[in-house]
Protein backbone atom coordinates (compact mmCIF):
# COMPACT_ATOMS: atom_id res chain seq x y z
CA UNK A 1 24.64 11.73 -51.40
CA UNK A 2 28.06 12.17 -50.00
CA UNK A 3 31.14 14.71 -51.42
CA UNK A 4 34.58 14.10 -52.18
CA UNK A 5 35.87 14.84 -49.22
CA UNK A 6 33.06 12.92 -46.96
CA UNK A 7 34.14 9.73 -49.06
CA UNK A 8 38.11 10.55 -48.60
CA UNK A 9 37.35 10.89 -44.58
CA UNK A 10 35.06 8.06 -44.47
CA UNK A 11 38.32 5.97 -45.60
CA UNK A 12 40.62 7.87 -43.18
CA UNK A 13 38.03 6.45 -40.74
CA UNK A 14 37.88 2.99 -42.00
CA UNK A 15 41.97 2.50 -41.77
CA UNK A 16 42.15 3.59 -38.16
CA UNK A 17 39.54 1.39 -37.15
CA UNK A 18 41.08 -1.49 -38.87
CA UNK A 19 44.05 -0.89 -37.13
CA UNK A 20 42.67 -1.16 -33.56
CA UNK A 21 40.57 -4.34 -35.19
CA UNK A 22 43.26 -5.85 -36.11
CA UNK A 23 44.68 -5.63 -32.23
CA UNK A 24 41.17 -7.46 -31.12
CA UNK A 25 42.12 -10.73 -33.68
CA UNK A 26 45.23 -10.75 -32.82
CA UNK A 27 43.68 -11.17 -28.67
CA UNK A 28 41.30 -13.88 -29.85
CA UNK A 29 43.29 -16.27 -31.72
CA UNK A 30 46.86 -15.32 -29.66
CA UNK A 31 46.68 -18.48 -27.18
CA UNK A 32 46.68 -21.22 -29.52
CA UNK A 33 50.55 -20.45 -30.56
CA UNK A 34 51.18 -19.72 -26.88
CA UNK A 35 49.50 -22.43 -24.75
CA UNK A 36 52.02 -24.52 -23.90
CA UNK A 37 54.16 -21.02 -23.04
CA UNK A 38 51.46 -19.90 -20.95
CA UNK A 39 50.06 -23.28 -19.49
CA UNK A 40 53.63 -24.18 -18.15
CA UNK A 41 54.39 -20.72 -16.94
CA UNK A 42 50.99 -20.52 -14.66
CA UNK A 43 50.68 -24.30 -14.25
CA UNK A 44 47.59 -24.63 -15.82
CA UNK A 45 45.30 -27.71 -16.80
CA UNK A 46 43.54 -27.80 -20.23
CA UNK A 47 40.48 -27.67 -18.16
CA UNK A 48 42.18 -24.37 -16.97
CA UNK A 49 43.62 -23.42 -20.18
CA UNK A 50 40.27 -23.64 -22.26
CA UNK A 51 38.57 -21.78 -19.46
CA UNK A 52 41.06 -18.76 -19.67
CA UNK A 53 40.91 -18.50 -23.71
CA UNK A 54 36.55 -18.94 -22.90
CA UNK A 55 36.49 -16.34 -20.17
CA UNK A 56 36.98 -13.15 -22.74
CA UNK A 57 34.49 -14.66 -24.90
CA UNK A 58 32.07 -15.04 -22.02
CA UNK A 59 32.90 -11.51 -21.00
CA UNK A 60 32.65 -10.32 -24.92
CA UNK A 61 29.69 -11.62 -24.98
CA UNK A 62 27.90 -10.40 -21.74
CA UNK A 63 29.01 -6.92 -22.36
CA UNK A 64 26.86 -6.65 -26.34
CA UNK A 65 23.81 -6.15 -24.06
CA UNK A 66 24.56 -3.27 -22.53
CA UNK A 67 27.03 -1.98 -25.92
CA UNK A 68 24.38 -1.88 -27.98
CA UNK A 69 22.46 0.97 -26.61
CA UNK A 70 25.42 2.58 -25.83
CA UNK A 71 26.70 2.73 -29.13
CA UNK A 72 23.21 4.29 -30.83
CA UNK A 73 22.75 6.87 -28.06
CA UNK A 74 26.73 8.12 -27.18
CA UNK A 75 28.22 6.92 -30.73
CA UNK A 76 30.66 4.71 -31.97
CA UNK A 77 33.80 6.73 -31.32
CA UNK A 78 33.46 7.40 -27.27
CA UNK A 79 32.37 3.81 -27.08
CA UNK A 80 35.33 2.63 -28.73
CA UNK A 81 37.97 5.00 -27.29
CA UNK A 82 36.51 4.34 -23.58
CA UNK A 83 36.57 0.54 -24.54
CA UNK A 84 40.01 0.85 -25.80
CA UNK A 85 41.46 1.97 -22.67
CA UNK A 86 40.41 -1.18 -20.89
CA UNK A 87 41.95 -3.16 -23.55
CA UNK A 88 44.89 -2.06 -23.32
CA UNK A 89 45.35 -2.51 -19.37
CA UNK A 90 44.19 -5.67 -19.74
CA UNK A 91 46.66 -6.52 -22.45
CA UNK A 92 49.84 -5.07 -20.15
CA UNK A 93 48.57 -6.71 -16.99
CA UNK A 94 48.10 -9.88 -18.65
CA UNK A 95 51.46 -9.89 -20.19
CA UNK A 96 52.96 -9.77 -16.40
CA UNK A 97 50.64 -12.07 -15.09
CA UNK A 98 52.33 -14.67 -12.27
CA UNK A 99 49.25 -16.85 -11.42
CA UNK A 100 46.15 -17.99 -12.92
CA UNK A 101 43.78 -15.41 -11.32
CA UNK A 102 45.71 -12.35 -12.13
CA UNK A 103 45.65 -13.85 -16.39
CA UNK A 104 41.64 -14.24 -15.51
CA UNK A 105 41.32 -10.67 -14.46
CA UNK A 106 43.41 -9.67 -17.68
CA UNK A 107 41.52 -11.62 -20.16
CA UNK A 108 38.33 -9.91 -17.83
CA UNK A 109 39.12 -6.35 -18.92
CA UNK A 110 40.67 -7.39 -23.02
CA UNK A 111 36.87 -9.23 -23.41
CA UNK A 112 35.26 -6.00 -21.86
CA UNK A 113 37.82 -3.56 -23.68
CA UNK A 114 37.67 -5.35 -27.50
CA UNK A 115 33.38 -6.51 -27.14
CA UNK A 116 32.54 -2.84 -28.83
CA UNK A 117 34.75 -2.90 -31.75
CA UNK A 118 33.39 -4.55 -34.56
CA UNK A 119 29.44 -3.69 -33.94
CA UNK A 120 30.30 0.08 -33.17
CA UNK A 121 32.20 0.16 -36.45
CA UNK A 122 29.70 -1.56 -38.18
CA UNK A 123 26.76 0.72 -36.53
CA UNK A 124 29.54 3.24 -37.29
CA UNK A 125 29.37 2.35 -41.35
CA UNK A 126 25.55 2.42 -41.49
CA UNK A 127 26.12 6.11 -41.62
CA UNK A 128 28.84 6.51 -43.79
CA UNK A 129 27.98 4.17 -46.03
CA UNK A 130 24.52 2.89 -47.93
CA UNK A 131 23.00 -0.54 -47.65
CA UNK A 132 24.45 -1.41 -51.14
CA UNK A 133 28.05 -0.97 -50.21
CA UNK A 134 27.33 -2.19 -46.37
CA UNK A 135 28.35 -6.05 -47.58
CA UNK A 136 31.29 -5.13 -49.59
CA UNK A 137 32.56 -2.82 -46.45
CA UNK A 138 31.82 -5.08 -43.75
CA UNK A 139 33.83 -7.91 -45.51
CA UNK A 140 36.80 -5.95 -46.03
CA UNK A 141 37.02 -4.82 -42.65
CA UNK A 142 36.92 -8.31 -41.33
CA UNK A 143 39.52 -9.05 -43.86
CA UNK A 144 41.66 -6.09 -42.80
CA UNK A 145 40.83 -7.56 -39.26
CA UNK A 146 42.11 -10.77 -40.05
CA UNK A 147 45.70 -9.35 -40.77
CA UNK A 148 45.47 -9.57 -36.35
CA UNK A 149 44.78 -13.34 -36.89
CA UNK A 150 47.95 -13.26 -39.27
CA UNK A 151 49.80 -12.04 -36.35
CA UNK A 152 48.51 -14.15 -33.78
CA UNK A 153 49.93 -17.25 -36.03
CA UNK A 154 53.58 -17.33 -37.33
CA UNK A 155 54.61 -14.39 -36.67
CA UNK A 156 53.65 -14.46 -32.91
CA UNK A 157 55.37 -17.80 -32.91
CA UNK A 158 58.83 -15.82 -34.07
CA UNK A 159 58.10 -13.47 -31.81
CA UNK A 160 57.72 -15.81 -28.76
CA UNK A 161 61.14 -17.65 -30.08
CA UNK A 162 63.00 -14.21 -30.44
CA UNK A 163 61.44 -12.28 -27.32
CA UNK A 164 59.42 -14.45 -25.09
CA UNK A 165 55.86 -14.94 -24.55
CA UNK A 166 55.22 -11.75 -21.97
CA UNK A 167 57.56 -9.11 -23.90
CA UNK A 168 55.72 -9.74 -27.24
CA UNK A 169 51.68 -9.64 -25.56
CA UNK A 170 53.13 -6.22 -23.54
CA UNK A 171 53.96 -4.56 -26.98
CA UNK A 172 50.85 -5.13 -28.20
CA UNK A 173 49.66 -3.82 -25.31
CA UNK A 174 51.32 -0.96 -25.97
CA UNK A 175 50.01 -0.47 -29.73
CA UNK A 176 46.23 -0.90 -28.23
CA UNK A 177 47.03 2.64 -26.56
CA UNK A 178 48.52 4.40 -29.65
CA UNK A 179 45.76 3.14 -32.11
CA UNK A 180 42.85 4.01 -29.16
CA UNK A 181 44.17 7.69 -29.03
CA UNK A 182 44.09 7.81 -32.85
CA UNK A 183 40.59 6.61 -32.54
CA UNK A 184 39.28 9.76 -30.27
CA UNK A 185 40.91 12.12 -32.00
CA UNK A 186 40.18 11.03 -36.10
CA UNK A 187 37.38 9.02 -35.77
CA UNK A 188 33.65 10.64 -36.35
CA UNK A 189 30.56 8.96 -36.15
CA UNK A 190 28.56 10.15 -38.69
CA UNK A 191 29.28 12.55 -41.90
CA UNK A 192 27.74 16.03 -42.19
CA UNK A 193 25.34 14.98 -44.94
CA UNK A 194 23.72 11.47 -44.12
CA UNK A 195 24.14 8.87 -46.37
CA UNK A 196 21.71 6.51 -44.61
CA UNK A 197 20.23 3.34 -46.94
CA UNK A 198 21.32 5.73 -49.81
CA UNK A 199 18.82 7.98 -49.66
CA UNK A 200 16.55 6.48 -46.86
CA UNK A 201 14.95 8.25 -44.59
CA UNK A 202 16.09 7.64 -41.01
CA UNK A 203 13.79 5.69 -38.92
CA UNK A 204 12.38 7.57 -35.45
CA UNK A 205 14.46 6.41 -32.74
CA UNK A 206 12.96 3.74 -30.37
CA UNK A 207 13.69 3.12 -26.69
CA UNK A 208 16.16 0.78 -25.41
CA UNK A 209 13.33 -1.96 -24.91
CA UNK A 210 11.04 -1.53 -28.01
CA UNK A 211 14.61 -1.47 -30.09
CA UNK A 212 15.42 -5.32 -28.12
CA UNK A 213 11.70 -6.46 -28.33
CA UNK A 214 11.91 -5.93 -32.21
CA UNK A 215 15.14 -7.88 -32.68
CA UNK A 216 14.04 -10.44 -30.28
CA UNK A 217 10.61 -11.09 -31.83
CA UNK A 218 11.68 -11.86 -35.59
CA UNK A 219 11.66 -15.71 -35.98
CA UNK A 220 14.42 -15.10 -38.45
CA UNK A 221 16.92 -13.40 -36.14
CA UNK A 222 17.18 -16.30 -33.49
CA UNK A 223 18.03 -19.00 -36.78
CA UNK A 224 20.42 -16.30 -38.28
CA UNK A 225 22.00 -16.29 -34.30
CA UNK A 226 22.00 -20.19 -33.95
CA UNK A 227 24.02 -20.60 -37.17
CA UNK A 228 26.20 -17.66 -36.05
CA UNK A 229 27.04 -19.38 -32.90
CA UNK A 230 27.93 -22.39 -34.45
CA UNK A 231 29.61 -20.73 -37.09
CA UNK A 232 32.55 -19.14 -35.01
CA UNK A 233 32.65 -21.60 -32.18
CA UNK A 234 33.90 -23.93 -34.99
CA UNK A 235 36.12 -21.48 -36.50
CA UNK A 236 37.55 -20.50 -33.02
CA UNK A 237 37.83 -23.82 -31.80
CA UNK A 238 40.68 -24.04 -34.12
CA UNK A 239 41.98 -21.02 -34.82
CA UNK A 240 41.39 -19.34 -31.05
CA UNK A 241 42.86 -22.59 -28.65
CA UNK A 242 42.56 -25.87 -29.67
CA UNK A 243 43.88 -26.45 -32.96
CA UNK A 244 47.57 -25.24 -32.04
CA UNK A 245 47.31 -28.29 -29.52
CA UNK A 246 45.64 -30.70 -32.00
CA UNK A 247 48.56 -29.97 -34.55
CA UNK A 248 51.45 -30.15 -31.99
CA UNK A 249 50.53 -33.08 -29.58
CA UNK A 250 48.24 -35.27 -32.24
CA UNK A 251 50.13 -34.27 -35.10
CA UNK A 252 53.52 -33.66 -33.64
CA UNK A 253 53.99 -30.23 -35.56
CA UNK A 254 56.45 -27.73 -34.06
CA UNK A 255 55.45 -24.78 -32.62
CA UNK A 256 56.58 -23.16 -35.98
CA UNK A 257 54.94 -25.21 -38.23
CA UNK A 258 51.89 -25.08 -36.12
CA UNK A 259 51.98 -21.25 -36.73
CA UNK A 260 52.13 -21.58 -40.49
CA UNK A 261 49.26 -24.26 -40.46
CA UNK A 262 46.78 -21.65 -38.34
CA UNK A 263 48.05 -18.85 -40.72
CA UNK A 264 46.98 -20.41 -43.89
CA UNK A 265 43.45 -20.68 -42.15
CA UNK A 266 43.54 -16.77 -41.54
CA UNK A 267 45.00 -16.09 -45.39
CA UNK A 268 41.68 -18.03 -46.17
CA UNK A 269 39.54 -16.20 -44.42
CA UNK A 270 41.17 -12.69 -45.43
CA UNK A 271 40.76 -13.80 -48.93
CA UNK A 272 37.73 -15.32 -48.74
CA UNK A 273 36.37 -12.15 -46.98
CA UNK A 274 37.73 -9.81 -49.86
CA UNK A 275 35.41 -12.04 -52.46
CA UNK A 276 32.22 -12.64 -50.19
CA UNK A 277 30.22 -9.85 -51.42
CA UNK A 278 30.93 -10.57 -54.75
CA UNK A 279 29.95 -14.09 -54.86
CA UNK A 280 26.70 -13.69 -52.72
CA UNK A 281 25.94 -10.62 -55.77
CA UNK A 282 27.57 -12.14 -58.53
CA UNK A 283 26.91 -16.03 -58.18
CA UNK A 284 24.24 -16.66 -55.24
CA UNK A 285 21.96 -13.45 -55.42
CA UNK A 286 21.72 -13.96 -52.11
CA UNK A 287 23.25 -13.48 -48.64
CA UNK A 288 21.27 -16.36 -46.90
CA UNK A 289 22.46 -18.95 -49.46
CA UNK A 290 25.87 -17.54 -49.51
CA UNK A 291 26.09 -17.59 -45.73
CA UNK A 292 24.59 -21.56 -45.70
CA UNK A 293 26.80 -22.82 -48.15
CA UNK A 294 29.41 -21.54 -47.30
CA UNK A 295 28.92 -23.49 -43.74
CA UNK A 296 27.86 -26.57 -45.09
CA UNK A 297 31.29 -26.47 -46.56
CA UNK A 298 32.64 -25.88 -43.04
CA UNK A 299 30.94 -28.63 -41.54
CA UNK A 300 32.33 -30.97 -44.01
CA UNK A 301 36.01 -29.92 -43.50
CA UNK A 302 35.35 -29.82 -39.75
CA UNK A 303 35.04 -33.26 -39.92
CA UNK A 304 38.38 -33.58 -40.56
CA UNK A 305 39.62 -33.56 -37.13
CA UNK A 306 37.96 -37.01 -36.68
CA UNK A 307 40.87 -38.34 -38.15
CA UNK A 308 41.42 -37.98 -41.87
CA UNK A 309 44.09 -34.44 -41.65
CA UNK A 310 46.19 -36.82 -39.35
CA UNK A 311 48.53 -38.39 -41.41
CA UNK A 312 48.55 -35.69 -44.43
CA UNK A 313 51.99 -34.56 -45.86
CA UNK A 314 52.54 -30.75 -44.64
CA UNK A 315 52.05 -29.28 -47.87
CA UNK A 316 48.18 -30.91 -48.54
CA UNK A 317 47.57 -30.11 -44.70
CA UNK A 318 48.41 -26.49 -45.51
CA UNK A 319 45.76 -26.71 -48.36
CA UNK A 320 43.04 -27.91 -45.86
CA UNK A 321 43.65 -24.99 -43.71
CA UNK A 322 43.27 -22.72 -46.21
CA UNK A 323 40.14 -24.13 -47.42
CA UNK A 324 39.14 -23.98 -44.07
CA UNK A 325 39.64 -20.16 -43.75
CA UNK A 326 37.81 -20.05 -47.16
CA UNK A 327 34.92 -21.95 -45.56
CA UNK A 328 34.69 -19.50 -42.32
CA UNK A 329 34.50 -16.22 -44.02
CA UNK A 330 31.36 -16.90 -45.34
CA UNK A 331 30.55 -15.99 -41.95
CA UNK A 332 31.03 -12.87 -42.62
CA UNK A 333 27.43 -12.49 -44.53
CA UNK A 334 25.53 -12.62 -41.19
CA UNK A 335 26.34 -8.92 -41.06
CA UNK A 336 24.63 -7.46 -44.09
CA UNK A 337 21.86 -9.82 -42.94
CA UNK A 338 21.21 -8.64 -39.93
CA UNK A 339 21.92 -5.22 -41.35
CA UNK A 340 18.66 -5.79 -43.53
CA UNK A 341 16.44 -6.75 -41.22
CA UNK A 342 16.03 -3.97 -39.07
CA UNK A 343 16.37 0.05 -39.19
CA UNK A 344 19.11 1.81 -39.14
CA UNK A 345 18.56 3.68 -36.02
CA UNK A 346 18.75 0.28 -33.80
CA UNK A 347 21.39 -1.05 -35.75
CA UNK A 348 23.99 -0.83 -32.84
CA UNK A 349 21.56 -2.87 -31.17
CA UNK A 350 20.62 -5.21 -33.55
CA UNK A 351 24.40 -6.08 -34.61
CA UNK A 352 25.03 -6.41 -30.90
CA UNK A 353 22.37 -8.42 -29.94
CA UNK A 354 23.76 -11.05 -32.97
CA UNK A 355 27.06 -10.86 -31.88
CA UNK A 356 26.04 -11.75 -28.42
CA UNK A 357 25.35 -15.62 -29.93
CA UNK A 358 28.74 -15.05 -32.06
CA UNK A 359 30.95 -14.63 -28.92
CA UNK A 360 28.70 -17.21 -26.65
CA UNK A 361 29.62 -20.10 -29.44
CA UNK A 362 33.47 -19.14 -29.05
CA UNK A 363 33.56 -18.98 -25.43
CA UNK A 364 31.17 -22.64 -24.67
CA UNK A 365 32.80 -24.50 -27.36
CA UNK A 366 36.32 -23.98 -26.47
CA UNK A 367 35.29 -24.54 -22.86
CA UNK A 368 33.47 -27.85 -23.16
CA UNK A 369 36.21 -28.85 -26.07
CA UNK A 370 38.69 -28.03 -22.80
CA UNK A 371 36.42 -30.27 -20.80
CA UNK A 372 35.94 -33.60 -23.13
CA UNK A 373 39.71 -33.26 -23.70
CA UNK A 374 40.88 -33.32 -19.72
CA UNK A 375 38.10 -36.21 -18.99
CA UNK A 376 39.01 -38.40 -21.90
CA UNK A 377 43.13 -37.87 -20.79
CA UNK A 378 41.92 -38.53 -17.08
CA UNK A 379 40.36 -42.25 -18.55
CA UNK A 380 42.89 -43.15 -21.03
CA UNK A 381 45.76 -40.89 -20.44
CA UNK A 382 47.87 -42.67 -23.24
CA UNK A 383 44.88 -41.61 -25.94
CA UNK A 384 45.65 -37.77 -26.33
CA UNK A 385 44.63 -38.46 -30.57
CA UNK A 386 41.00 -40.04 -28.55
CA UNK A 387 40.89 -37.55 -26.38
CA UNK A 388 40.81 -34.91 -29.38
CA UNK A 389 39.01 -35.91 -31.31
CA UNK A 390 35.88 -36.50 -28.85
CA UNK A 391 36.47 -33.05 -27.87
CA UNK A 392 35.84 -32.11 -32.31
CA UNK A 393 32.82 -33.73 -32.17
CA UNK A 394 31.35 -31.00 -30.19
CA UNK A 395 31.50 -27.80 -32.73
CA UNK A 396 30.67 -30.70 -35.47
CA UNK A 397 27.62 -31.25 -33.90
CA UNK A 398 26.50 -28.11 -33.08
CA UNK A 399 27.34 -27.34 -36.71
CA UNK A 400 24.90 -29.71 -38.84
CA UNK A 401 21.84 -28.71 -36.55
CA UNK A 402 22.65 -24.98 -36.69
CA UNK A 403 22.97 -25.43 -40.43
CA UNK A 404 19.88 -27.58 -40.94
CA UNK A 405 18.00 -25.20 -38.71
CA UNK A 406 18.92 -22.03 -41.53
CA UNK A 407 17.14 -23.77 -44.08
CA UNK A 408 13.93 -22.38 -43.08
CA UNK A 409 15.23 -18.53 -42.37
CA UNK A 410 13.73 -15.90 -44.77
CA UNK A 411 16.22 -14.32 -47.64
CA UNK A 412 16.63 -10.81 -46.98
CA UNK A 413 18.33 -9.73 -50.26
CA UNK A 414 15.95 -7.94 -51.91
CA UNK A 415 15.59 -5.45 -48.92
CA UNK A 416 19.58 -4.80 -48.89
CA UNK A 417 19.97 -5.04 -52.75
């Protein structure tokens, strides 16, 4: 059980990591409002362009290997704080950048600085919270989160028109280094009196390669991580780069209305991230068949950027991307999942070992989407609608197997119940 004042703290806790969460959306989705800032300021191609947004999803990515053991033998709070510094370097440096290398190195040390974040908060919860409340937690901290992606939308698109492109990414550079101080000196990893599964008795610890041979060797893992790539590659492939483009140069959206578009999306997702735990107890009984519907619905709307959203009056469009966000935070599910599946005392590695496949299907998808898009131009330079389109095609894709794939994954809910 846990007191009064172990569940008033654990809150305390919960707000100041939300605040530096919020600071790693707002770094993820931040270049789709300011790509054609930043691509005419360093002369970049969209080759170029998607290979800067990939590079701190590559980097994200590589660094969950090594974060995961980290995080269950030094704890969540040194992890994050010593994280946190990086981050916010890498935010200042990249808000002076002059050239194309010197962004790369910036985006180098934001992927390294933000990769800890989420799965040492999450390992972080396991011990303040129990299994029951894990899925309700996790999905209001992504929602919370999410307020980041808010940012990176309109009101980074004000900003930009009021203050300029560099001024507005060196503020928040700023704020990384305010909410990473509150984070060493608030933050605790664990209450006095353990609250582990409710009750549950905490597992004996296993060595950094028996804790990755267990995750690595459950059949249900790798088709929870295929549908987890494909999940946020999509999701990211529109809200992270490409769907600021898509709206201005296929659409012919300003850079304003553009904003509001990719905020709806993020409203979306914060409310549909509120509600997840709800309907997968409430409606589905289940997190697997919460998590697959909810992306079968994603696939469908993702096929929208074949064509049909092109020529729909702002106010239906703004719908779509809201039902979009809707669609995404089911995403949110393959926490708790993963959660279930394996013992709390290799849970840093477990969430970090699924987040590795999270942050690969961000970083490839926007890259090759970068790719099809400056090939097609190259062929048919007057087709920038063809050229978009073919590059959609690729998180579509990737999408329907990913999602036919899940069908045959185990349903872990009566273990997290």
């Amino acid at each position: 059980m846990i007191d009064a004042r172990q569940r008033r703290q654990r809150w305390l806790i919960f707000f100041i990591l939300s605040l530096i969460y919020i600071l790693v959306y707002f770094y993820r989705v931040s270049l789709a409002v300011v790509a054609k800032d930043v691509s005419r300021d360093l002369n970049l191609t969209p080759a170029q362009l998607g290979s800067l947004s990939s590079i701190l999803f590559y980097v994200y990515a590589a660094a969950q290997i090594p974060l995961g053991p980290m995080i269950d033998r030094l704890g969540s709070r040194v992890v994050i704080s010593g994280c946190g510094v990086l981050t916010a370097i890498g935010g200042i440096l990249f808000s002076q950048a002059g050239n194309m290398g010197q962004a790369l190195a910036a985006r180098v040390l934001i992927g390294i600085g933000t990769a800890s974040v989420l799965m040492a908060t999450f390992s972080l919860f396991s011990h303040w919270f129990t299994k029951k409340e894990f899925g309700r937690v996790s999905g209001f901290m992504v929602a919370v989160g999410n307020m980041g992606n808010l940012a990176g939308t309109a009101p980074l698109a004000l900003a930009v028109a009021w203050i300029g492109w560099r001024n507005s990414f060196l503020a928040i550079g700023v704020m990384q280094a305010l909410a990473t101080v509150l984070v060493f000196l608030l933050v605790r990893d664990r209450p006095s009196m353990a609250v582990e599964g409710g009750g549950e008795p905490a597992p004996a610890k296993m060595g950094m390669l028996q804790a990755w041979k267990h995750v690595t060797t459950n059949r249900d893992f790798w088709l929870l991580a295929g549908l987890a790539f494909a999940w946020y590659g999509c999701y990211l492939a529109v809200q992270g780069l490409w769907g600021g483009p898509y709206l201005m140069e296929v659409l012919k959206l300003t850079r304003e209305e553009t904003g509001r578009m990719l905020m709806f999306t993020s409203i979306g997702f914060i409310c549909g991230s509120l509600v997840i735990d709800t309907v997968a107890r409430k409606l589905f009984h289940s997190y697997r068949k919460t998590f697959l519907c909810g992306q079968i619905l994603l696939l469908v709307l993702m096929v929208g950027f074949q064509g049909p959203i092109d020529r729909l009056p702002l106010l239906v469009l703004g719908v779509y991307f809201f039902c979009l966000g809707l669609a995404v935070s089911s995403g949110v599910m393959i926490y708790p999942i993963n959660r279930s599946m394996f013992p709390v005392s290799i849970v840093g590695t477990a969430l970090t070992s699924i987040n590795l496949f999270v942050l690969l299907g961000a970083a490839s998808v926007q890259q090759i989407m970068g790719v099809v898009i400056d090939a097609v131009g190259k062929t048919t330079p007057e087709a920038t609608v063809q050229a978009f389109h073919s590059a959609f095609m690729v998180p579509v894709g990737i999408q329907a197997v990913a999602a036919a794939l899940f069908f045959f994954a185990r349903d872990y809910w009566e273990k997290s119940a």
